[in-house]
N, C-alpha and C. Protein backbone atom coordinates (compact mmCIF):
# COMPACT_ATOMS: atom_id res chain seq x y z
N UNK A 1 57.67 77.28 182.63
CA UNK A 1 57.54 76.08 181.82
C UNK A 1 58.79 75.86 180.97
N UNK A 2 59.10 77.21 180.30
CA UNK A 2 60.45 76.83 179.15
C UNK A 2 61.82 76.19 180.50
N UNK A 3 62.02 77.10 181.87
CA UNK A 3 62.75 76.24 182.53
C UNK A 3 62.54 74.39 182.90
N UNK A 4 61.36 74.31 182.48
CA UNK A 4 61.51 73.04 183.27
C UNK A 4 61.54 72.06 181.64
N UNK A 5 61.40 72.66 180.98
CA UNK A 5 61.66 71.67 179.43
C UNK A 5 63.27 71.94 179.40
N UNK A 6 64.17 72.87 179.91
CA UNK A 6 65.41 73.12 179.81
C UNK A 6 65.83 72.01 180.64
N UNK A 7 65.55 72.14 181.54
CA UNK A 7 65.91 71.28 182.66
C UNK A 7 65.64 69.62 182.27
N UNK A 8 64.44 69.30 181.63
CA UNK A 8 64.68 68.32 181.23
C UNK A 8 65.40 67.65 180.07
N UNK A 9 65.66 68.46 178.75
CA UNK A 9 66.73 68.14 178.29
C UNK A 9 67.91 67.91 178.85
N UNK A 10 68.31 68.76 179.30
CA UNK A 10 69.76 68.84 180.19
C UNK A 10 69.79 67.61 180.97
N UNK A 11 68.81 66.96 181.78
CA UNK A 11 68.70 65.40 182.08
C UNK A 11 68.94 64.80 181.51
N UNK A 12 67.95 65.04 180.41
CA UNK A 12 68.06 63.54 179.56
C UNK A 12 69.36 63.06 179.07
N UNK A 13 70.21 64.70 178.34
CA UNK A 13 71.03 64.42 177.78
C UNK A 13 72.37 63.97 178.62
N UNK A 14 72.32 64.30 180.26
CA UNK A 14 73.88 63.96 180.99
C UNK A 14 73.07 62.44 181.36
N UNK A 15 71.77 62.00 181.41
CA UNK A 15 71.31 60.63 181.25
C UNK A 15 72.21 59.67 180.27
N UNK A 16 72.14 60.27 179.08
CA UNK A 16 71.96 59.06 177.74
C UNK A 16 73.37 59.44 178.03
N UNK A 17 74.51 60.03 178.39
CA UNK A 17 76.20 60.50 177.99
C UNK A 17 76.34 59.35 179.11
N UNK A 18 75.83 59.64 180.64
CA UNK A 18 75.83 58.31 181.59
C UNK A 18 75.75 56.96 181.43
N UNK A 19 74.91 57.01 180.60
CA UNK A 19 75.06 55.54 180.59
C UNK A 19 75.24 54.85 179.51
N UNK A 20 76.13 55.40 178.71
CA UNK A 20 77.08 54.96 177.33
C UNK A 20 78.74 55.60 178.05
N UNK A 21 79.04 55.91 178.55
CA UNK A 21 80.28 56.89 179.74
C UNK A 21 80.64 55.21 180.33
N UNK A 22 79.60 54.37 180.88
CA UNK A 22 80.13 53.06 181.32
C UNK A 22 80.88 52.17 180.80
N UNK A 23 80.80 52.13 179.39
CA UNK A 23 81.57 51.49 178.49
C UNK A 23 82.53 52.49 177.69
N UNK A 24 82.24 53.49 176.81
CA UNK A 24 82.82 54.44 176.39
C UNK A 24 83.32 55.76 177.34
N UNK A 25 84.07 55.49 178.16
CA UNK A 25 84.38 56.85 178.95
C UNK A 25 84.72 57.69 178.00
N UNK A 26 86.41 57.54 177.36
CA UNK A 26 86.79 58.29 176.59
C UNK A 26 86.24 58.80 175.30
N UNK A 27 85.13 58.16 174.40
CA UNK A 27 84.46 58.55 173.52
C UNK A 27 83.52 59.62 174.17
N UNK A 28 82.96 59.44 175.45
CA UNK A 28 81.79 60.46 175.66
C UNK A 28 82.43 61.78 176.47
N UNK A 29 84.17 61.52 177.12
CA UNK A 29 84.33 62.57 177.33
C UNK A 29 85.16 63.98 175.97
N UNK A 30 85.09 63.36 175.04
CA UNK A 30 85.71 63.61 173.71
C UNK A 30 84.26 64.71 172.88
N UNK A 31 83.61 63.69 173.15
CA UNK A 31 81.64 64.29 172.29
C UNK A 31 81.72 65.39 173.25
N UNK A 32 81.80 65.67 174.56
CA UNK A 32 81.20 66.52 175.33
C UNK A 32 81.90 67.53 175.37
N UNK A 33 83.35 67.55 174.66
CA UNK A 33 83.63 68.93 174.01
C UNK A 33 83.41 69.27 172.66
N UNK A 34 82.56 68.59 172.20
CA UNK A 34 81.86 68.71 170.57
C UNK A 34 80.95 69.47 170.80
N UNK A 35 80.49 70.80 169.86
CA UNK A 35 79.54 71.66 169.96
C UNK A 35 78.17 71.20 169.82
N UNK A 36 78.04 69.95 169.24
CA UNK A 36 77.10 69.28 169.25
C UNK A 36 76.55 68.54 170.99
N UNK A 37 77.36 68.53 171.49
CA UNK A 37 77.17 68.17 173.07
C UNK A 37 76.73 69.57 173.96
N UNK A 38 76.97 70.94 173.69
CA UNK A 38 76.94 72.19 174.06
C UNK A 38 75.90 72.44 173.65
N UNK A 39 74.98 71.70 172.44
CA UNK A 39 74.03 72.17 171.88
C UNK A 39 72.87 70.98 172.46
N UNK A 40 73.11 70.12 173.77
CA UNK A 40 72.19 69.13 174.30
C UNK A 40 72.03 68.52 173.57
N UNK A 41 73.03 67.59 172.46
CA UNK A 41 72.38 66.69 171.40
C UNK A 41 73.15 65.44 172.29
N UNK A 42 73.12 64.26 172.30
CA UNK A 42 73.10 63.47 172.69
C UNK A 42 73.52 61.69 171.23
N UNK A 43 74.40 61.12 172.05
CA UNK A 43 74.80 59.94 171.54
C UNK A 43 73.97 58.86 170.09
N UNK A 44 72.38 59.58 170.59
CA UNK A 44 71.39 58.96 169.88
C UNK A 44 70.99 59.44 168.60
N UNK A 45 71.26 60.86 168.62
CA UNK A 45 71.45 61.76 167.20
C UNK A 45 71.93 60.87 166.25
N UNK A 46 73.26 60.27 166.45
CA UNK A 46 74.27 59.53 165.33
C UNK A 46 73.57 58.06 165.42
N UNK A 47 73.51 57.54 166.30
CA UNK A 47 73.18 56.44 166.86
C UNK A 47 72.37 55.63 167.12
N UNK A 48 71.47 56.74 167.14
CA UNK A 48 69.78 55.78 167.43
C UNK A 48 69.74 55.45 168.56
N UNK A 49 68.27 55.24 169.23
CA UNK A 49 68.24 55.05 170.54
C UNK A 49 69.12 53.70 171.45
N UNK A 50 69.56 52.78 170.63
CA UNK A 50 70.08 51.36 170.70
C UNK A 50 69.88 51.10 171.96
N UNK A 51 68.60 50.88 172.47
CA UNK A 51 67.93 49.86 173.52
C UNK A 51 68.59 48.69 173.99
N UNK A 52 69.21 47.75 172.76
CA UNK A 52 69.89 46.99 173.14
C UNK A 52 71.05 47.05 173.13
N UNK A 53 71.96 47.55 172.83
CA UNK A 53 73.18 48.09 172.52
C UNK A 53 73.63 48.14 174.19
N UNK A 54 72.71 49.54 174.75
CA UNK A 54 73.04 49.85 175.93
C UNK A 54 72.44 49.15 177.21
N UNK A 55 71.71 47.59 176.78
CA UNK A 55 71.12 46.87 177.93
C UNK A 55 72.08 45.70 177.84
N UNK A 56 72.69 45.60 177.08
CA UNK A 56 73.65 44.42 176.23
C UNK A 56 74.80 44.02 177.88
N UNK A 57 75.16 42.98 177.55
CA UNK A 57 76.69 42.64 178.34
C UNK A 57 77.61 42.06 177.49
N UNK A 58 76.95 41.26 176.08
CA UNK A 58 78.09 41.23 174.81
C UNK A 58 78.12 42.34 173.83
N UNK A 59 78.39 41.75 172.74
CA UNK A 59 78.75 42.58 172.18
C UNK A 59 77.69 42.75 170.93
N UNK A 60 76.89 43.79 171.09
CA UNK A 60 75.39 44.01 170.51
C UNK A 60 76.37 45.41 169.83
N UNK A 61 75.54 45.24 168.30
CA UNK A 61 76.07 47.05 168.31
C UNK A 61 75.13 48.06 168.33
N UNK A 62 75.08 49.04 168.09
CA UNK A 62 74.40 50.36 168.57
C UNK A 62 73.04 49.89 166.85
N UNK A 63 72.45 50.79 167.38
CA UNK A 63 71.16 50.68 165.99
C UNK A 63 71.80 51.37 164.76
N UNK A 64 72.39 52.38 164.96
CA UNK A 64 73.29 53.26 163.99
C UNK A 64 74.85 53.49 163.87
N UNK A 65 75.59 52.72 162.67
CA UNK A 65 76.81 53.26 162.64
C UNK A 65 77.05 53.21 161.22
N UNK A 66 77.58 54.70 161.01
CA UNK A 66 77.14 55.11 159.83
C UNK A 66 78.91 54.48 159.12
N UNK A 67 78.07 53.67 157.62
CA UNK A 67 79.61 53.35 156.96
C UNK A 67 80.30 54.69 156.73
N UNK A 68 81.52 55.19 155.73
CA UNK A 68 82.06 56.29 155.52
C UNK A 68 81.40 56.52 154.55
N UNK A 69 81.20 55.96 153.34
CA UNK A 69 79.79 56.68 152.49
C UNK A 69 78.67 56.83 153.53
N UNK A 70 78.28 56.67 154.05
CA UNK A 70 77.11 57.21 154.77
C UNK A 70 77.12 58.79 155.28
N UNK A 71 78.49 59.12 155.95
CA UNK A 71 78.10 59.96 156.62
C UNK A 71 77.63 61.29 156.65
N UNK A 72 78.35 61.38 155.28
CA UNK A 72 77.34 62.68 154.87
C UNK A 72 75.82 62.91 154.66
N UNK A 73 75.24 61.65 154.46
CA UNK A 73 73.96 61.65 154.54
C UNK A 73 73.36 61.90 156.16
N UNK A 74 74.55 61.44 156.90
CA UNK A 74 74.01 61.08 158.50
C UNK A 74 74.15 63.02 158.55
N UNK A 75 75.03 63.13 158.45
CA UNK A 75 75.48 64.73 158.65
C UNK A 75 75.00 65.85 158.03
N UNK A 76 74.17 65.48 157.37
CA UNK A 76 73.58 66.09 156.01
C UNK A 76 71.59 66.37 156.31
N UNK A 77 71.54 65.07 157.61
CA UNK A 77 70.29 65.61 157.94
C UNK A 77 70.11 66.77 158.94
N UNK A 78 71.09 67.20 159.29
CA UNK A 78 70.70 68.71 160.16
C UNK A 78 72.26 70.01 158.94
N UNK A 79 72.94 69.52 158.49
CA UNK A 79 73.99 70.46 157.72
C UNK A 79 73.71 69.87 156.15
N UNK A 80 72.53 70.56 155.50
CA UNK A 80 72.07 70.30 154.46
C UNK A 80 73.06 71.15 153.20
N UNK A 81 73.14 72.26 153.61
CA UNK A 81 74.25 72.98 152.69
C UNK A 81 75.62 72.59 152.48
N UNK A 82 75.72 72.15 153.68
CA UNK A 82 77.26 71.29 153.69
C UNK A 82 77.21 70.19 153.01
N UNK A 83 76.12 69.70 153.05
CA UNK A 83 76.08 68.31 152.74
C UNK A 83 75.93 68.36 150.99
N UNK A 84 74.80 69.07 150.53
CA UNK A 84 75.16 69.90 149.32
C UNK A 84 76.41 69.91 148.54
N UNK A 85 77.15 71.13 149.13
CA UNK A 85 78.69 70.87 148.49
C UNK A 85 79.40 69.93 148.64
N UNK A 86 79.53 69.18 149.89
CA UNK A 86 80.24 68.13 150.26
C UNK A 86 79.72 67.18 148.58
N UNK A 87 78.82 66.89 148.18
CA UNK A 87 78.57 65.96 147.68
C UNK A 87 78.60 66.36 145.86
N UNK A 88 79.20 67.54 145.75
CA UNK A 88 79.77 68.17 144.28
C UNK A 88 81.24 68.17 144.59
N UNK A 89 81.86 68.19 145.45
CA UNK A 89 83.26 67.82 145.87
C UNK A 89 83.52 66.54 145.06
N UNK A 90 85.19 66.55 145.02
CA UNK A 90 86.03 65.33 144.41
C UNK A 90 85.76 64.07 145.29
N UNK A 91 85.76 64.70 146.63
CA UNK A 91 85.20 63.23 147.42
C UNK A 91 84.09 62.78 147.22
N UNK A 92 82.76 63.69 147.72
CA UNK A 92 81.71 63.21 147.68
C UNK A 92 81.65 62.23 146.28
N UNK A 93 82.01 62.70 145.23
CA UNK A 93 81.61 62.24 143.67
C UNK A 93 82.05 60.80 143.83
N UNK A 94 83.28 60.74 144.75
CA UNK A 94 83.68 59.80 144.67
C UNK A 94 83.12 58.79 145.41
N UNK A 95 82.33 59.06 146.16
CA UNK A 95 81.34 58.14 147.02
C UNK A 95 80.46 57.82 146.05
N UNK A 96 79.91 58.89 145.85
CA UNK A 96 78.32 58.87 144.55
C UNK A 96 78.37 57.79 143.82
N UNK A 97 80.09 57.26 142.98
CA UNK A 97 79.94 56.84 141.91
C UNK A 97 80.48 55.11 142.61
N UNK A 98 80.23 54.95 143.59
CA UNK A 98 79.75 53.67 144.28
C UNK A 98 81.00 53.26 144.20
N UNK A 99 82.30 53.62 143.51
CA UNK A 99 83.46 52.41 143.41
C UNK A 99 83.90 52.26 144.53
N UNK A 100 84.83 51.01 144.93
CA UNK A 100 85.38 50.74 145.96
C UNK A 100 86.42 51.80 145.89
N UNK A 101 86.49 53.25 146.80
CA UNK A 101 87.27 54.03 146.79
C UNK A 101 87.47 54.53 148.23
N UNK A 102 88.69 54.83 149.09
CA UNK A 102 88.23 55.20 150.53
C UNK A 102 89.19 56.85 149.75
N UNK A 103 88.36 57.99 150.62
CA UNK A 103 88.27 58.80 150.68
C UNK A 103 87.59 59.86 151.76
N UNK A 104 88.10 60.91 151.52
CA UNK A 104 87.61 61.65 152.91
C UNK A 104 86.03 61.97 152.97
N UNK A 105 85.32 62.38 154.00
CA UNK A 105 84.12 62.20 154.40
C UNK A 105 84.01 63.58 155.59
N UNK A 106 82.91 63.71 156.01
CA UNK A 106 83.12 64.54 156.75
C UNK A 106 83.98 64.54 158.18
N UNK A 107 83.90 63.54 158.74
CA UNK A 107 84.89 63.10 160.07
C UNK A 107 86.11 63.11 159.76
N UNK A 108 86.77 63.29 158.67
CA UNK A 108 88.10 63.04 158.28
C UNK A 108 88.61 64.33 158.52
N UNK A 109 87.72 65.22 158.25
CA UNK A 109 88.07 66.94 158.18
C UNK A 109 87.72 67.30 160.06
N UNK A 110 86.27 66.89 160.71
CA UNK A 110 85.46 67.25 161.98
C UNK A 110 86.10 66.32 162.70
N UNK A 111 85.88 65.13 162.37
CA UNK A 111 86.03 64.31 163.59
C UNK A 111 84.89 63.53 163.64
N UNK A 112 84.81 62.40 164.56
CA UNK A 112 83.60 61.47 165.20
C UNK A 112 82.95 62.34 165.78
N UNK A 113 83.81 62.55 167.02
CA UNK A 113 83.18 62.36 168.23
C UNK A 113 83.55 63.72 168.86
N UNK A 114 84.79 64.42 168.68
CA UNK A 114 85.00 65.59 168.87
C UNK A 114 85.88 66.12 167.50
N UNK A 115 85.69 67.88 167.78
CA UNK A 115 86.45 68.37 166.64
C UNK A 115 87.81 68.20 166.33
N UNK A 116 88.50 67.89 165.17
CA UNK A 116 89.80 68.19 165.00
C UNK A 116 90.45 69.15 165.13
N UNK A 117 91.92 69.27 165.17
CA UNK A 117 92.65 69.94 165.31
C UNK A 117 92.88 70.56 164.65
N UNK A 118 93.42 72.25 163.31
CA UNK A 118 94.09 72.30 162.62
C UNK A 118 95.05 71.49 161.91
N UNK A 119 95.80 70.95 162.75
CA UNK A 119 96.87 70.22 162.25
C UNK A 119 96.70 68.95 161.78
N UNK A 120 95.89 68.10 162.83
CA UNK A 120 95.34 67.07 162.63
C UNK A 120 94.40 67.12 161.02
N UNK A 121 93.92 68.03 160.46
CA UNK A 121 93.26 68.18 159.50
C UNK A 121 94.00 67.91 158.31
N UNK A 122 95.26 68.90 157.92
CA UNK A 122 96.33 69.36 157.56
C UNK A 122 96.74 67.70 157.22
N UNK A 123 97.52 67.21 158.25
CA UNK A 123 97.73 66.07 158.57
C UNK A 123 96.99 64.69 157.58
N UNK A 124 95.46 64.88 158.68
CA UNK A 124 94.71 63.97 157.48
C UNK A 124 94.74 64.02 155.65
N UNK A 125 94.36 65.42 155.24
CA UNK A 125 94.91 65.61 154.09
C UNK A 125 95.99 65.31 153.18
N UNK A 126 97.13 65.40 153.87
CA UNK A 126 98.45 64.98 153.75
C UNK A 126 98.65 63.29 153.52
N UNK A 127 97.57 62.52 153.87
CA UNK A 127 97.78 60.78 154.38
C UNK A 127 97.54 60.39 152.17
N UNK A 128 96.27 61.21 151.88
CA UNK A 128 96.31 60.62 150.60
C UNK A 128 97.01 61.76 149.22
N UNK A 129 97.35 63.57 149.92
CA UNK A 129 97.47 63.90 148.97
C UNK A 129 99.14 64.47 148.86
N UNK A 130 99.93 63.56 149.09
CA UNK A 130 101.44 63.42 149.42
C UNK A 130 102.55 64.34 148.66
N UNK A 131 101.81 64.45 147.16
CA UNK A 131 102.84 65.14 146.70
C UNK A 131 101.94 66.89 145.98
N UNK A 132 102.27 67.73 146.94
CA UNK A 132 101.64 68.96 146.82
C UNK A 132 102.25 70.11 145.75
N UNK A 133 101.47 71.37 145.33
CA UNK A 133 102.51 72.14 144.47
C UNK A 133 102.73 72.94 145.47
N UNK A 134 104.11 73.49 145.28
CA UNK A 134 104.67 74.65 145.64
C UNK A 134 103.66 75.59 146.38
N UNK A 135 102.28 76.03 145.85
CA UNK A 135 101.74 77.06 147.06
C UNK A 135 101.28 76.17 147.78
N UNK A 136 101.23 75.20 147.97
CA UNK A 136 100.92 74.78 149.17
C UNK A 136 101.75 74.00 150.22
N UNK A 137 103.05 74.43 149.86
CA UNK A 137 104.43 74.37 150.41
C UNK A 137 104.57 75.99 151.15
N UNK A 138 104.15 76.65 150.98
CA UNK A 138 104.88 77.88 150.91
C UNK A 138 104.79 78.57 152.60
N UNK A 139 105.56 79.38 152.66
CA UNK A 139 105.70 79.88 154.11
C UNK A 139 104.77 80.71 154.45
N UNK A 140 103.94 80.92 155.68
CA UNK A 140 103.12 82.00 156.17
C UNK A 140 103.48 83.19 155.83
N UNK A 141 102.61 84.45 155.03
CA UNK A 141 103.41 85.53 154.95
C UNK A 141 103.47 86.40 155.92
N UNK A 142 103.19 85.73 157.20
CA UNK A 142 103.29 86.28 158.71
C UNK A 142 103.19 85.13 159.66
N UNK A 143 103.24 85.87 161.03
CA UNK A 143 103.43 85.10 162.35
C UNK A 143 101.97 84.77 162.31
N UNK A 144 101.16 85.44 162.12
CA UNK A 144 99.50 85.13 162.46
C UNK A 144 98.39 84.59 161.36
N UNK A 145 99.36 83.99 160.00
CA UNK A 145 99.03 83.06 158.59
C UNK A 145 99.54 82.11 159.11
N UNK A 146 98.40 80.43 158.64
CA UNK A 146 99.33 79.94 158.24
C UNK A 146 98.46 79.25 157.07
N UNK A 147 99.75 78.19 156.40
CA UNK A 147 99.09 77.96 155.09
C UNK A 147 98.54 76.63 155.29
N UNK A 148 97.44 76.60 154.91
CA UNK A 148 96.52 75.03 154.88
C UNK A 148 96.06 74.81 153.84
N UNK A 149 94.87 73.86 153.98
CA UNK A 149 94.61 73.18 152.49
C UNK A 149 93.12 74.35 152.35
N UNK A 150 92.68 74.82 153.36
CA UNK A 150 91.74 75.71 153.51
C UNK A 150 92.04 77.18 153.25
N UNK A 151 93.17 77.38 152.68
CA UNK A 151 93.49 78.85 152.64
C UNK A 151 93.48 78.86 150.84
N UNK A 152 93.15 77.85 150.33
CA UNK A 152 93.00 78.11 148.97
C UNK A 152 91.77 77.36 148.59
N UNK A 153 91.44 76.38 148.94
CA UNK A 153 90.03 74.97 148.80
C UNK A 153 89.17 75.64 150.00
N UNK A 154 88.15 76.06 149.07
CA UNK A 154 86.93 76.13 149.81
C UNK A 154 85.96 75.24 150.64
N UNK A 155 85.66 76.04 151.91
CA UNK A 155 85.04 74.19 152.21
C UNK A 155 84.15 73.64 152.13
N UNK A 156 83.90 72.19 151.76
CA UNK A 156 83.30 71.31 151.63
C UNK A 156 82.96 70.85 150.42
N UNK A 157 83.15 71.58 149.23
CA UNK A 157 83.44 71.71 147.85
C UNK A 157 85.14 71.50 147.60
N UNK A 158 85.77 71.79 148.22
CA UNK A 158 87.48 72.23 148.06
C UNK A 158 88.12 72.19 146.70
N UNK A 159 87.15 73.76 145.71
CA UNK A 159 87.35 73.82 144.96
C UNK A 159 88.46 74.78 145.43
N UNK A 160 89.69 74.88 144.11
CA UNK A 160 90.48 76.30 144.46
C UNK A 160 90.21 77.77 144.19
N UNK A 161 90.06 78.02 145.00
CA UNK A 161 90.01 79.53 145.15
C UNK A 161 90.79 80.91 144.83
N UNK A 162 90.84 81.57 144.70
CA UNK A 162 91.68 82.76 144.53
C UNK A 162 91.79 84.05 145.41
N UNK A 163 92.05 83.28 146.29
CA UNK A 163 92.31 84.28 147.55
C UNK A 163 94.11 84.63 148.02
């Protein structure tokens, strides 16, 4: 029995990637190296079932797309601890307190649709926080360090640390 409930997830889910793959190739081949795709979750998690979305030939949008204040709430219903700190963080607060402010969110650090890169992270960080101090300039104190915004800011809080 547990094989054939395996088996039908595993349908359902290369189902629902199929037939959002028709319009979104590159978004669904991107999710399907997301651990969330490894874990049989499927397009509708974020998304909602969008019946019409995916029966559509214009341009209908999906039932779910979460604004950037949103997403921690979206992300927050299965990563509750994350979502937690995320939301005592300088960003989160900064969502909380409703102003028109763009700031990072969880996709800014993860990604949509698949995970980020190190660098790409690094990177993103870098877009609003331009002028850094000195340790976070500083050189690897080896070949197998290197220095990020995570080697001192804890995550999802990114308070500083003393490590």
């Amino acid at each position: 029995m547990a094989l054939v409930l395996f088996l039908f997830a595993a349908l359902s889910v290369f189902a629902q990637e199929h037939r959002c793959a028709a319009c979104h190739a590159e978004t669904v081949a991107d999710f399907q190296s997301h651990k969330h795709a490894k874990n049989n979750m499927d397009c509708g998690i974020c998304h909602g079932a969008s019946e019409k979305h995916r029966t559509s030939v214009g341009n209908v949008p999906p039932d779910q797309v979460a604004a950037p204040s949103e997403v921690s709430k979206l992300c927050g219903n299965c990563h509750l601890a994350e979502k937690q700190q995320y939301e005592q963080s300088p960003h989160g607060r900064a969502y909380a307190s409703e102003k028109k402010v763009k700031t990072a969110n969880c996709n800014t650090c993860h990604g949509h649709h698949a995970l980020r890169s190190w660098a790409k992270q690094v990177e993103n960080c870098q877009r609003c926080h331009t002028t850094l101090p000195a340790s976070c300039k500083a050189q690897p104190t080896s070949v197998n360090t290197r220095v990020a915004c995570m080697s001192c800011h804890a995550r999802h809080t990114l308070a500083v640390s003393s490590r």
